[in-house]
Each structure stands twice: as structure tokens, then as C-alpha cells.
C-alpha atoms as a PDB file:
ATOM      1  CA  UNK A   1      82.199  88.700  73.134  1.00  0.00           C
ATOM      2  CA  UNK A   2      83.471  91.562  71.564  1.00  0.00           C
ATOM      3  CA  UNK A   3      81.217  92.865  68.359  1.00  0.00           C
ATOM      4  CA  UNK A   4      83.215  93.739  64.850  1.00  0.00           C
ATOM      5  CA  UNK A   5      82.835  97.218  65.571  1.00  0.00           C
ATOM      6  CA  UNK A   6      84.749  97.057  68.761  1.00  0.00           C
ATOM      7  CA  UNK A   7      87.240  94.568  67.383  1.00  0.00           C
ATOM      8  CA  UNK A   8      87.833  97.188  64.945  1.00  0.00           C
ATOM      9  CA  UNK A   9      88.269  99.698  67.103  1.00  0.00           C
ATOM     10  CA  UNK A  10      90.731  97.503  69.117  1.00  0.00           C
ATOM     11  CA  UNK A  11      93.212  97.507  66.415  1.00  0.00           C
ATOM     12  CA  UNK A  12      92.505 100.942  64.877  1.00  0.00           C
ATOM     13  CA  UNK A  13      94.063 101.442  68.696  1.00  0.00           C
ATOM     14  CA  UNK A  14      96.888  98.831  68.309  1.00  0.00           C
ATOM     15  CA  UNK A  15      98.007 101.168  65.093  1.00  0.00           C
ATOM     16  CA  UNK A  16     101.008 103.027  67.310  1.00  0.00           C
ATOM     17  CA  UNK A  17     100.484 105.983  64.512  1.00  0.00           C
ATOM     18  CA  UNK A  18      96.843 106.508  65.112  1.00  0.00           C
ATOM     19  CA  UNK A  19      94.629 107.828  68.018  1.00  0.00           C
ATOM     20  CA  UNK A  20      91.197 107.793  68.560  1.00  0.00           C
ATOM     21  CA  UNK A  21      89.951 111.332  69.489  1.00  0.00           C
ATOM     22  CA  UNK A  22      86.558 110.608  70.254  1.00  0.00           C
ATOM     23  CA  UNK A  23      84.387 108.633  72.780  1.00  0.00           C
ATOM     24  CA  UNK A  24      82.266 106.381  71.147  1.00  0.00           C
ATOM     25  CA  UNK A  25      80.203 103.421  72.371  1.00  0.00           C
ATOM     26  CA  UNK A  26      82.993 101.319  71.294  1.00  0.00           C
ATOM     27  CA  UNK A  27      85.376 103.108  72.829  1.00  0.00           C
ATOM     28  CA  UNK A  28      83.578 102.922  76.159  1.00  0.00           C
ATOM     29  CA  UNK A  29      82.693  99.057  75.388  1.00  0.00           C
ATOM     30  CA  UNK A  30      86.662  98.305  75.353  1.00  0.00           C
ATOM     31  CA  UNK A  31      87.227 100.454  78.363  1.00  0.00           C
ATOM     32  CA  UNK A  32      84.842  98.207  80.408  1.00  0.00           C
ATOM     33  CA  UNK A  33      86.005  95.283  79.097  1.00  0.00           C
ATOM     34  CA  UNK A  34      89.602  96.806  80.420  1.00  0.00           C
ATOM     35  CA  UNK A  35      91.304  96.142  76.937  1.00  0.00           C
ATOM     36  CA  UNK A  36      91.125 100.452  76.342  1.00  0.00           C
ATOM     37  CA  UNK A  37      92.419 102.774  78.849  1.00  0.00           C
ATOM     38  CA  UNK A  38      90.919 106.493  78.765  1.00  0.00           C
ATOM     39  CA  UNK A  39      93.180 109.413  80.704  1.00  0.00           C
ATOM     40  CA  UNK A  40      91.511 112.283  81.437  1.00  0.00           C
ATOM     41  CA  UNK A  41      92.908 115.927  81.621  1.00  0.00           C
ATOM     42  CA  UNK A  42      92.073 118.120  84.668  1.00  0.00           C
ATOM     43  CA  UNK A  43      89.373 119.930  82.269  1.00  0.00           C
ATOM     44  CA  UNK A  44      87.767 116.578  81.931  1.00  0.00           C
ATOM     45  CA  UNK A  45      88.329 116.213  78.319  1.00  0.00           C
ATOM     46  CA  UNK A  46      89.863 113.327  76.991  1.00  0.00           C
ATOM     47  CA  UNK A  47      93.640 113.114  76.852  1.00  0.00           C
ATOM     48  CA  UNK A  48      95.027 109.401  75.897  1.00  0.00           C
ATOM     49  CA  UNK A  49      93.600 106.658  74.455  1.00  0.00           C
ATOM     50  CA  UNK A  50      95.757 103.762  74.889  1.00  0.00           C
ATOM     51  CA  UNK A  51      95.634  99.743  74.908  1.00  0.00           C
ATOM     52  CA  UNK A  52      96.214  98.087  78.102  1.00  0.00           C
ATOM     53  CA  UNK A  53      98.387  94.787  78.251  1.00  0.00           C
ATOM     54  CA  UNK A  54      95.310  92.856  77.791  1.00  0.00           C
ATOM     55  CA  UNK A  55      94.262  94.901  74.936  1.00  0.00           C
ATOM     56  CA  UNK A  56      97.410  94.446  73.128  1.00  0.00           C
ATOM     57  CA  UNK A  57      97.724  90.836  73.440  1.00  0.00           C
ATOM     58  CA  UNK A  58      94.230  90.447  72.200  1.00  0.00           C
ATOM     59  CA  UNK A  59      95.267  93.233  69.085  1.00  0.00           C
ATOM     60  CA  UNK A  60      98.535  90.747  68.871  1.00  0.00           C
ATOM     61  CA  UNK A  61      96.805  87.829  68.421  1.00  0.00           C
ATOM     62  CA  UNK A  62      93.797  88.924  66.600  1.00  0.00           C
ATOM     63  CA  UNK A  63      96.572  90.660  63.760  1.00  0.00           C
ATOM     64  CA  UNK A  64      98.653  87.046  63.817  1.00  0.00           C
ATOM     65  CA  UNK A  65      95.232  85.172  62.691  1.00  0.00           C
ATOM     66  CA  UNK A  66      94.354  87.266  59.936  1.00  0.00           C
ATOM     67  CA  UNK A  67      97.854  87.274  58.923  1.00  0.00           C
ATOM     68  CA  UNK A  68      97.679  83.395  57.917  1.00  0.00           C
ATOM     69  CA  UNK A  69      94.143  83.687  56.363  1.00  0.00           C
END
């Protein structure tokens, strides 16, 4: 289960406008739970942050909920 920082996170991701910069424990959380995928440049700093399929059907369907509430 994912915590409300990490949901968070997930759709601070989902936001096409925005990236995350930074590699936080959420970050890393959503990563392992394959919804987040991290590329890497060759000098090992980060270079993408990006949702994965499953990460933007769970951003999808987390933003259609709170849409009807």
C-alpha cells in the first residue's frame, strides 16, 4: 500500500508540466513498486523521471476518484 506521501508524489509525476529533480524516499518507494522509472546519465546523475504504464493508470484512476468526490 502506497503511503500519502508517495501517492502524492505519483501524481505530482502524472503532471506532464512538472518533473521531479530530486531522489527522495518516495521517489525510490515508486521506483520499486515499478509505478516510477529513474534514467540515469553516463555521470550517474539523474536524468528522467517518468511514470511507467502502471504508474499512469494508477495516477488515471486515482485523479478520476477524486474528481467525483
Amino acid at each position: 500500500m502506497l503511503t500519502h506521501h508517495e501517492v502524492a508524489t505519483l501524481l505530482r509525476l502524472s503532471d506532464a508540466e512538472r518533473r521531479l529533480q530530486e531522489l527522495d524516499a518516495e521517489v525510490l518507494a515508486l521506483s520499486r513498486y515499478e509505478l516510477v522509472e529513474i534514467a540515469w546519465r553516463d555521470d550517474g546523475d539523474i536524468s528522467t523521471l517518468k511514470l511507467t504504464g502502471r504508474g499512469r493508470e494508477l495516477a488515471r484512476r486515482l485523479s478520476r476518484d477524486s474528481d467525483g468526490v
